[in-house]
Protein backbone atom coordinates (compact mmCIF):
# COMPACT_ATOMS: atom_id res chain seq x y z
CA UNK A 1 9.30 -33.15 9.40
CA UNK A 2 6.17 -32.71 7.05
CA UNK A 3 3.26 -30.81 9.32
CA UNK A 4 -0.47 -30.89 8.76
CA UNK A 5 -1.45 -27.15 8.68
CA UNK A 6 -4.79 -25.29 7.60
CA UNK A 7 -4.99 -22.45 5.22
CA UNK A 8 -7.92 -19.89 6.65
CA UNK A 9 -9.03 -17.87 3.66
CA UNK A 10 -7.77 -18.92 0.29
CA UNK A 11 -7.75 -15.74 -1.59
CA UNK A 12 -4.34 -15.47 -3.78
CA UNK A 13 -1.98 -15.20 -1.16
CA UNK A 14 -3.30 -18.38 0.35
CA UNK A 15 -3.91 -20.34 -2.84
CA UNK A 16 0.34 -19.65 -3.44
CA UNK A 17 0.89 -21.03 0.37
CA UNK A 18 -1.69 -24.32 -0.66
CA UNK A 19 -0.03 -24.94 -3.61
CA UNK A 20 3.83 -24.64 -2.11
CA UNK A 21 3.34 -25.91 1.18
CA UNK A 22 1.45 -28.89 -0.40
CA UNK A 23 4.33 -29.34 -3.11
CA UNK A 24 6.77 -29.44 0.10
CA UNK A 25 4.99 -32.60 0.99
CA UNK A 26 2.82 -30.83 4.04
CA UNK A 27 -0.79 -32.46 4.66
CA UNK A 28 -2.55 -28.98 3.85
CA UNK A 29 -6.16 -28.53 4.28
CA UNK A 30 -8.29 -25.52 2.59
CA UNK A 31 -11.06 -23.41 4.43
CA UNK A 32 -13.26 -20.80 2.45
CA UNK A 33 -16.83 -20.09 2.48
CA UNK A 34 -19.50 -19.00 0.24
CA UNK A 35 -18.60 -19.05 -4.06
CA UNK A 36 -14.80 -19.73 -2.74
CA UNK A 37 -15.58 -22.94 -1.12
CA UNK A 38 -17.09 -24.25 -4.01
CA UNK A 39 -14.60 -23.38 -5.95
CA UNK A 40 -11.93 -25.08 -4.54
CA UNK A 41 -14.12 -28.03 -4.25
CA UNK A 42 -14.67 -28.11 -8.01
CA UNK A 43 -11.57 -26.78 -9.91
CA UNK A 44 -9.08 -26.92 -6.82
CA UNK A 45 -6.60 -24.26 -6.52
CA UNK A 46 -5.81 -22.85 -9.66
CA UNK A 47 -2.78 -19.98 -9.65
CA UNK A 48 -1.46 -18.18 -12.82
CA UNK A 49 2.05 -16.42 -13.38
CA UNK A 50 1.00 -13.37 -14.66
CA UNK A 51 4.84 -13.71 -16.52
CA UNK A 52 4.78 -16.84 -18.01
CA UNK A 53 0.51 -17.23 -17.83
CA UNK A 54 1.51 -21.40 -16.98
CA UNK A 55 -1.45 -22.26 -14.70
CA UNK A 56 -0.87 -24.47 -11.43
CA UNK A 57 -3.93 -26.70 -10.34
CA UNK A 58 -3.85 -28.37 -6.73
CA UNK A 59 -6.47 -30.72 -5.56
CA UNK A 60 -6.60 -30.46 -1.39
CA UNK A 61 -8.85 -31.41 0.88
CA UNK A 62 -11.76 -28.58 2.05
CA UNK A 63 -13.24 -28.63 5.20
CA UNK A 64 -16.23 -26.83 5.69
CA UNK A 65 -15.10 -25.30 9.77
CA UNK A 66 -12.62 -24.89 12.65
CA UNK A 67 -14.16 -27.28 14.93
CA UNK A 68 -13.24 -26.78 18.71
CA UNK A 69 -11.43 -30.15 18.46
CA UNK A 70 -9.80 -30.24 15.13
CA UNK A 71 -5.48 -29.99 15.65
CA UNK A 72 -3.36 -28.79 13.18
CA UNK A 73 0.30 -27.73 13.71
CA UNK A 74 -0.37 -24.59 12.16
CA UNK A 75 -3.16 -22.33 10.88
CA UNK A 76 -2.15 -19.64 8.44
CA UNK A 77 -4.66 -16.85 8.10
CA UNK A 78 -3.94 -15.13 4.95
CA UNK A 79 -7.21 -12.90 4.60
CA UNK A 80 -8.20 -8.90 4.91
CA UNK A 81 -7.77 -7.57 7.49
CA UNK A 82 -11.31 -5.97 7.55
CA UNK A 83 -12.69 -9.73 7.47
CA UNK A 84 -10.57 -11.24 10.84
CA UNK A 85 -12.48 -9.70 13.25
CA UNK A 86 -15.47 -11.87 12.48
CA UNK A 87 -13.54 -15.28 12.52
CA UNK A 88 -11.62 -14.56 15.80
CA UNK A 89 -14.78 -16.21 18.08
CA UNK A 90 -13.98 -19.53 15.50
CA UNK A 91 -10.62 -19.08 16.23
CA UNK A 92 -10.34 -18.93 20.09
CA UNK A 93 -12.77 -21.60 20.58
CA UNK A 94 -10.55 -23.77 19.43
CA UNK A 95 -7.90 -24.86 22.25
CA UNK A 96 -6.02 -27.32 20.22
CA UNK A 97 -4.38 -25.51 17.51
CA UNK A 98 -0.84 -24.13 18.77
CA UNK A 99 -0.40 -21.31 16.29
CA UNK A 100 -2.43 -19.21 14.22
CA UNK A 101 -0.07 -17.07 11.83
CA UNK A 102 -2.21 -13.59 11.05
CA UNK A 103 -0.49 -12.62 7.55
CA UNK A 104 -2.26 -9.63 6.47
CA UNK A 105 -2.30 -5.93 5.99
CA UNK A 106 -2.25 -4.39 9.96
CA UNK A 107 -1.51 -0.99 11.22
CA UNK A 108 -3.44 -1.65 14.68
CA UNK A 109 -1.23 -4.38 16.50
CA UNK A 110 -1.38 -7.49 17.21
CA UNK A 111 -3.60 -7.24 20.43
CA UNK A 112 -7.30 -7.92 19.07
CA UNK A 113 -5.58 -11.27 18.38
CA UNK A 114 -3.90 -11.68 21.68
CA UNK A 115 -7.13 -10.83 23.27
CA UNK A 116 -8.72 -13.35 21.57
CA UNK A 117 -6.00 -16.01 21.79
CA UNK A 118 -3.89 -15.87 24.10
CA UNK A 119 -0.17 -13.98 22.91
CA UNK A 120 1.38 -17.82 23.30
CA UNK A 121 -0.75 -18.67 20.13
CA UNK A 122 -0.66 -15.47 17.98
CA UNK A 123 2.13 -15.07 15.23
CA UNK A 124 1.86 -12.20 12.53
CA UNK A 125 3.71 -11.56 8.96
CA UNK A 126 2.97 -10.35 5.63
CA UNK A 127 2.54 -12.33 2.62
CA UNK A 128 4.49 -11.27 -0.18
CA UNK A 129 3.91 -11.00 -3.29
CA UNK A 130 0.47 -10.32 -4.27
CA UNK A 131 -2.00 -11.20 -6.76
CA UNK A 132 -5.56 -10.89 -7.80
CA UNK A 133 -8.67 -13.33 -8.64
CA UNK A 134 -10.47 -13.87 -11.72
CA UNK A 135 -13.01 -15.79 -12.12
CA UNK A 136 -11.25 -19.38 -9.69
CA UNK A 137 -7.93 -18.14 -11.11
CA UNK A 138 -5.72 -16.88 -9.21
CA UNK A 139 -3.32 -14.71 -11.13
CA UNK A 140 -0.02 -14.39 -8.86
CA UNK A 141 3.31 -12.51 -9.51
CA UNK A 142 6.41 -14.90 -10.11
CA UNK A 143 7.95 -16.65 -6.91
CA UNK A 144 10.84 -18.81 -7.79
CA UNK A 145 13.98 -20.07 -6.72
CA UNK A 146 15.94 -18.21 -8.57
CA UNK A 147 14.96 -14.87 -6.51
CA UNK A 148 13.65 -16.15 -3.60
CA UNK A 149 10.81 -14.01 -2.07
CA UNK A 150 11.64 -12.75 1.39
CA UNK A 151 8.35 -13.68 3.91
CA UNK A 152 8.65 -11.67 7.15
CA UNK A 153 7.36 -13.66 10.60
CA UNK A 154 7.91 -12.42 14.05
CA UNK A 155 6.19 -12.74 17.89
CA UNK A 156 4.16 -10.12 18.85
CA UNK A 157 6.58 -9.71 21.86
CA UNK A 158 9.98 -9.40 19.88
CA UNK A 159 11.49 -12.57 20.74
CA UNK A 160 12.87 -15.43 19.04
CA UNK A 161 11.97 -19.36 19.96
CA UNK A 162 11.78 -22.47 19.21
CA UNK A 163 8.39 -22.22 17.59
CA UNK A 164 9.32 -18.96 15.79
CA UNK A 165 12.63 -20.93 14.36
CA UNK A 166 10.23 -24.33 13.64
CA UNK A 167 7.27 -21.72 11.60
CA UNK A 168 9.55 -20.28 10.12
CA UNK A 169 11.33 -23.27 8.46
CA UNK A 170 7.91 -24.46 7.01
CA UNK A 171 7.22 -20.88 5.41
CA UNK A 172 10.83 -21.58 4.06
CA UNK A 173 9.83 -25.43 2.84
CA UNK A 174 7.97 -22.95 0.11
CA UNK A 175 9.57 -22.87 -3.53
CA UNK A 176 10.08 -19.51 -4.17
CA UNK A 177 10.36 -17.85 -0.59
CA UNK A 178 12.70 -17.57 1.90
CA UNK A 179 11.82 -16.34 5.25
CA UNK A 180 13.11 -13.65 7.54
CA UNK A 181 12.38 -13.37 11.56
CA UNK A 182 11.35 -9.83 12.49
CA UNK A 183 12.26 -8.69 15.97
CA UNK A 184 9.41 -5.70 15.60
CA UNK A 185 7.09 -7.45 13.18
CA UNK A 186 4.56 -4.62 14.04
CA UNK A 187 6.47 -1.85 13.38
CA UNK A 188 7.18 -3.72 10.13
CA UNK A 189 3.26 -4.03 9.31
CA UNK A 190 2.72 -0.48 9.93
CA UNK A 191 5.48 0.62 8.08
CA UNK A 192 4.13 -1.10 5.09
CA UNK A 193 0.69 0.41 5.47
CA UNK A 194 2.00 3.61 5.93
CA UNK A 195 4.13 3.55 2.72
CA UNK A 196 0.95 2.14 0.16
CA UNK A 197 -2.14 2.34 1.84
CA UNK A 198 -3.09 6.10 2.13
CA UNK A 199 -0.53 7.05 -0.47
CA UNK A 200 -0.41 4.60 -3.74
CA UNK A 201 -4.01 3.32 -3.15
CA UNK A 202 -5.79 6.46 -3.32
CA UNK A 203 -3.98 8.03 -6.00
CA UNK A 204 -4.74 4.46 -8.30
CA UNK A 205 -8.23 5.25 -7.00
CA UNK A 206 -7.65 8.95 -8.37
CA UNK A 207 -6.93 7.84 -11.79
CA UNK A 208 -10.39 5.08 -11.69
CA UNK A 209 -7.57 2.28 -10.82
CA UNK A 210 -6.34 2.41 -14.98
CA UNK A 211 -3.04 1.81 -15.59
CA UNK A 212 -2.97 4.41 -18.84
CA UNK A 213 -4.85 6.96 -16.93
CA UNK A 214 -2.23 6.90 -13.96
CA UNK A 215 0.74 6.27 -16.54
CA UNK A 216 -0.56 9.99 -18.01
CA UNK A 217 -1.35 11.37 -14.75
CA UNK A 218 1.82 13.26 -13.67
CA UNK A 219 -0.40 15.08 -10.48
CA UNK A 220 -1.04 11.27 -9.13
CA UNK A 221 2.57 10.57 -8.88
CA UNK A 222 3.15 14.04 -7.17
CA UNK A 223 0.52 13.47 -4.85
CA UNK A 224 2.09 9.98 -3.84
CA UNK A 225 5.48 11.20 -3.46
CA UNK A 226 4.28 14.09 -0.78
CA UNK A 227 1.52 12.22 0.82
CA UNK A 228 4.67 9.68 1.54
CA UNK A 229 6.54 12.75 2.86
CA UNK A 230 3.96 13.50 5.52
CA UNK A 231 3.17 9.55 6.01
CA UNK A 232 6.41 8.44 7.09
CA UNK A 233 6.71 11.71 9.26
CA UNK A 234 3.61 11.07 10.75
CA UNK A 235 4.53 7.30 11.44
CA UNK A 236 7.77 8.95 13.14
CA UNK A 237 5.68 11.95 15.44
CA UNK A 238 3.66 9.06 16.59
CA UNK A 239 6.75 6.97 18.47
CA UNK A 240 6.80 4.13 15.63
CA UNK A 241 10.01 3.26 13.90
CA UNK A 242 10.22 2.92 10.50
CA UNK A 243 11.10 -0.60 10.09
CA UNK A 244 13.43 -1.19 8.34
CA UNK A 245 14.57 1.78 8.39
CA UNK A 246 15.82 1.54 4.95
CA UNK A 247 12.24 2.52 3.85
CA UNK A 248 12.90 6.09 5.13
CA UNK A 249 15.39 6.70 2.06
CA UNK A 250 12.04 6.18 -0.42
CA UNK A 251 11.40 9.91 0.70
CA UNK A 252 15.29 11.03 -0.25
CA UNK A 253 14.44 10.17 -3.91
CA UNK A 254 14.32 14.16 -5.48
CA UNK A 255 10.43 14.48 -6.30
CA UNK A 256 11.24 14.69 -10.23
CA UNK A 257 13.14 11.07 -9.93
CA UNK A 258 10.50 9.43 -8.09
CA UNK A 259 7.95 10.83 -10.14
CA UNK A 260 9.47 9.61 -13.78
CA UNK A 261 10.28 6.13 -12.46
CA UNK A 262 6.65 5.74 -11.18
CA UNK A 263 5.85 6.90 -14.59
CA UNK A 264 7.99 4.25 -16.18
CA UNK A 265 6.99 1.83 -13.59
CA UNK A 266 3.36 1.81 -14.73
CA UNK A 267 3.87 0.11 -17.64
CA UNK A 268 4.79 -3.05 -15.91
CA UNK A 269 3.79 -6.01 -15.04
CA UNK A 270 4.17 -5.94 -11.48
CA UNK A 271 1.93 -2.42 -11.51
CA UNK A 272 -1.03 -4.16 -13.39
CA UNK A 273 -1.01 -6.58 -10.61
CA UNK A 274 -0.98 -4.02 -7.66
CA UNK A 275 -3.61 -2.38 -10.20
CA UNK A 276 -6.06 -5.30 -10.04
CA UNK A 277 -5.72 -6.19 -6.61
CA UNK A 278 -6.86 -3.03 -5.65
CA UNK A 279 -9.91 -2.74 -7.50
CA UNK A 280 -11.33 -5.97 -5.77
CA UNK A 281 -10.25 -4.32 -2.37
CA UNK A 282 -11.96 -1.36 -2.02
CA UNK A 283 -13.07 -1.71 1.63
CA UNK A 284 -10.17 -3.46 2.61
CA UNK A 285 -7.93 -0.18 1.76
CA UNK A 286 -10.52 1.88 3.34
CA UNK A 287 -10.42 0.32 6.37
CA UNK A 288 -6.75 0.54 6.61
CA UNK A 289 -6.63 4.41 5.65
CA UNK A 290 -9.03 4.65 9.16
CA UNK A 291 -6.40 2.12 11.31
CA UNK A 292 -3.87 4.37 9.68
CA UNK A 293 -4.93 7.51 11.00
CA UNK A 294 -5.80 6.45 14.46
CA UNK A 295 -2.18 4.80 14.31
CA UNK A 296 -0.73 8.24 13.76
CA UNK A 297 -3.32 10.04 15.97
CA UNK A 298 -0.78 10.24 18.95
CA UNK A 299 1.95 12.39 17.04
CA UNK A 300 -0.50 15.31 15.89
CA UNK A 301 0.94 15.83 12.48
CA UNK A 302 -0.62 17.74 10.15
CA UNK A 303 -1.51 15.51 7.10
CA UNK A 304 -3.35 18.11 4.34
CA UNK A 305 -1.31 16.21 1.22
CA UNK A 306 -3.03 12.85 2.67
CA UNK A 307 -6.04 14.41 3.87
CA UNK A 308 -6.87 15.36 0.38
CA UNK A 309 -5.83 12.26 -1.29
CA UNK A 310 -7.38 9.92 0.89
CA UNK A 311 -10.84 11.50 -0.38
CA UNK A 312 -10.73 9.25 -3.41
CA UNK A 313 -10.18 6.31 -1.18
CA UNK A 314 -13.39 7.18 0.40
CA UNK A 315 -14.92 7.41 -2.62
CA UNK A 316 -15.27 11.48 -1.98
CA UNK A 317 -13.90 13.40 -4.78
CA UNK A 318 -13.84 13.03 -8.43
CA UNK A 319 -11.36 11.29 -10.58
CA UNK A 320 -8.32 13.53 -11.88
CA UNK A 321 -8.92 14.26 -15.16
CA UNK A 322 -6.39 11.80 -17.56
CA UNK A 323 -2.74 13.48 -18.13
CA UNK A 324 -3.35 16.09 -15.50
CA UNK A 325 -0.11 18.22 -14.97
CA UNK A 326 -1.42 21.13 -12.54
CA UNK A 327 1.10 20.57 -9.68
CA UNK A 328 4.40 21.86 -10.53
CA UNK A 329 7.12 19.37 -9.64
CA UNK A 330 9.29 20.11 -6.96
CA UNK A 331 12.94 21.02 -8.92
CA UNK A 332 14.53 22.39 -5.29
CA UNK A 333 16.23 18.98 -3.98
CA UNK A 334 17.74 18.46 -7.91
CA UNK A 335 19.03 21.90 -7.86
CA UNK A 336 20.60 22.09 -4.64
CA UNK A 337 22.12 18.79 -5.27
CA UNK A 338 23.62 20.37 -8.82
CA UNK A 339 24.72 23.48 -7.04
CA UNK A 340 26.13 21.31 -4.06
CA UNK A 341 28.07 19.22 -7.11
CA UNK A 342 29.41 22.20 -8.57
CA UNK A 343 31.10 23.45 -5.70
CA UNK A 344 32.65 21.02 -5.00
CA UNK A 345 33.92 20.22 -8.61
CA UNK A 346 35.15 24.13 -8.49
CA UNK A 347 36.64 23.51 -5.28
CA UNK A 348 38.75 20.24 -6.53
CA UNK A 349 39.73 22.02 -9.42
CA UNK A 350 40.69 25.54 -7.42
CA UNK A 351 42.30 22.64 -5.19
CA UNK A 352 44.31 20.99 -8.22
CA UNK A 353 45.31 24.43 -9.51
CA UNK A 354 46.87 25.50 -6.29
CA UNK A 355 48.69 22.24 -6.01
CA UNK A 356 50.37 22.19 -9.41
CA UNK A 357 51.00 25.74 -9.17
CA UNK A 358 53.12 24.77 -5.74
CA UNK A 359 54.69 21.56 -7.35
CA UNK A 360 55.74 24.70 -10.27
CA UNK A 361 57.11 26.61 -7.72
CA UNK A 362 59.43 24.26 -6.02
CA UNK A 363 60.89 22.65 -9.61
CA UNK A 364 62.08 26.47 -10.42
CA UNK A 365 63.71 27.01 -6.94
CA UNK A 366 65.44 23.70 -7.53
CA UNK A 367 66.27 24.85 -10.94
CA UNK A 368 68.01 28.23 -9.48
């Protein structure tokens, strides 16, 4: 059943929604303000695989507010998170709506919205994959059919209705995306601050947010990989579960590993898209460093390795200089790990040895 649903904030992640949940057949309407509004109005909304560079243009109607009558099945609010807090009066004064989906960046909970709306209206995800804007394009990572991309949804409260099952089929109506109910959608959100936001942004921000400076930048990486360390053990301190707990093995990888293949991974496209975004969202990321560290307040973890290279999200420190090697890697994991191998190769082979040497002894007793 095709729905009539209103996108709130049609930066890239909502220009991708537009586009698919249009193509699904879905009456979608557009809401922006300012330069955006008149964008869409003139060129529509105009996406880019930053793969293939095919460009996508949809023509949808714009409305210029969120009247306190206006009904839609669902409004998706795709927008910083830095920005919601000024729409939320628009939002509750509207009684008819029965859903407003909050996908976004969040480490504080869901209970601003709540506050504001009532928990029986409030829905919260994350809107994978990204993408950045140039110009009216907006330049968006591949989402096809072929790898679908996984969208995760959940209640604020855990559970799983009827509504929860009926959003979540429309998110899945999307070419490209297939969706995935979260019983602790919050811990999920935090999880996924705590992994990128005051570790990979700032150390991008270290290196002026160039892809060839960070590529040469071996002390970045470093700094990533332990700020991570004392992230997700800070997360942990504070009562919040890593979700999904998967994550947690990112900080098994030996420091030398993780450092090369975030070397290698530099050179891609996917990094040049992460690159971009976060030069346009400077105060986004720096508002999320500060719901980050009241989120971890509770636990009392000492944080120097983030302390330090969150400075550079705050725009306090100077730029490392380009191919900066000061920090010695961390070889103590890899060695322990070759030691550990060794043994037990020698022990296998003393093992072998002592069996043969038995299976020797028995054929010359039979022999005798």
């Amino acid at each position: 059943m095709k729905k009539k649903i209103l996108i709130y904030g049609v930066g890239p992640f909502g220009s991708l929604f537009a586009e698919r949940l249009a193509e699904a057949g879905h009456s979608v309407s557009l809401l922006d303000h300012g330069e955006r509004q008149q964008e869409l109005k003139t060129h529509g909304v105009v996406t880019q695989n930053t793969d293939t560079g095919v460009r996508t243009v949809t023509h949808l109607p714009v409305v210029e507010s969120l009247n306190k009558e206006d009904y839609y099945d669902l409004v998706i609010v795709p927008i910083r998170k830095n920005k919601v807090s000024a729409i939320l009066p628009v939002l509750a004064a509207n009684k008819k709506v029965p859903t407003f989906l909050f996908m976004m960046n969040n480490a504080a909970g869901q209970q601003e919205f709540i506050d504001a709306l009532g928990k029986e209206r409030v829905m919260a995800g994350f809107p994978l994959l990204g993408g950045f804007k140039k110009g009216h394009v907006m330049h968006m990572m591949p989402v096809e059919k072929k790898q679908p991309t996984v969208l995760p949804i959940g209640e604020v409260d855990g559970s799983i209705t009827t509504r929860t099952r009926e959003v979540a089929k429309i998110l899945s109506s999307m070419r490209g995306y297939r969706v995935e109910i979260q019983k602790d959608i919050d811990a999920w959100l935090k999880t996924q601050v705590a992994l990128l936001i005051p570790t990979f942004a700032p150390a991008v921000y270290a290196c002026n947010s160039d892809m060839e400076h960070f590529a040469a930048t071996r002390d970045a990486r470093i700094l990533i990989k332990r700020a991570l360390h004392e992230s997700l053990q800070a997360m942990e301190n504070a009562g919040i579960p890593i979700t999904p707990p998967a994550f947690r093995m990112m900080d098994k990888i030996p420091e030398p590993l993780f450092v090369l293949a975030l070397g290698k991974a530099a050179t891609t496209p996917p990094f040049e898209n992460a690159m971009e975004h976060l030069k346009d969202s400077e105060d986004e990321i720096a508002y999320l460093t500060d719901e980050f560290y009241t989120m971890i307040k509770p636990g009392n973890t000492p944080t120097p390795i983030l302390d330090e290279l969150t400075q550079y999200t705050y725009g306090k420190k100077d730029p490392l200089p380009v191919g900066s090697k000061d920090i010695p890697l961390n070889w103590k994991p890899i060695y322990r790990a070759a030691i550990g191998i060794a043994a037990v190769a020698g022990v296998a082979t003393l093992i072998k040895k002592q069996r043969n040497g038995n299976g020797n002894g028995k054929r010359h007793s039979r022999a005798a």
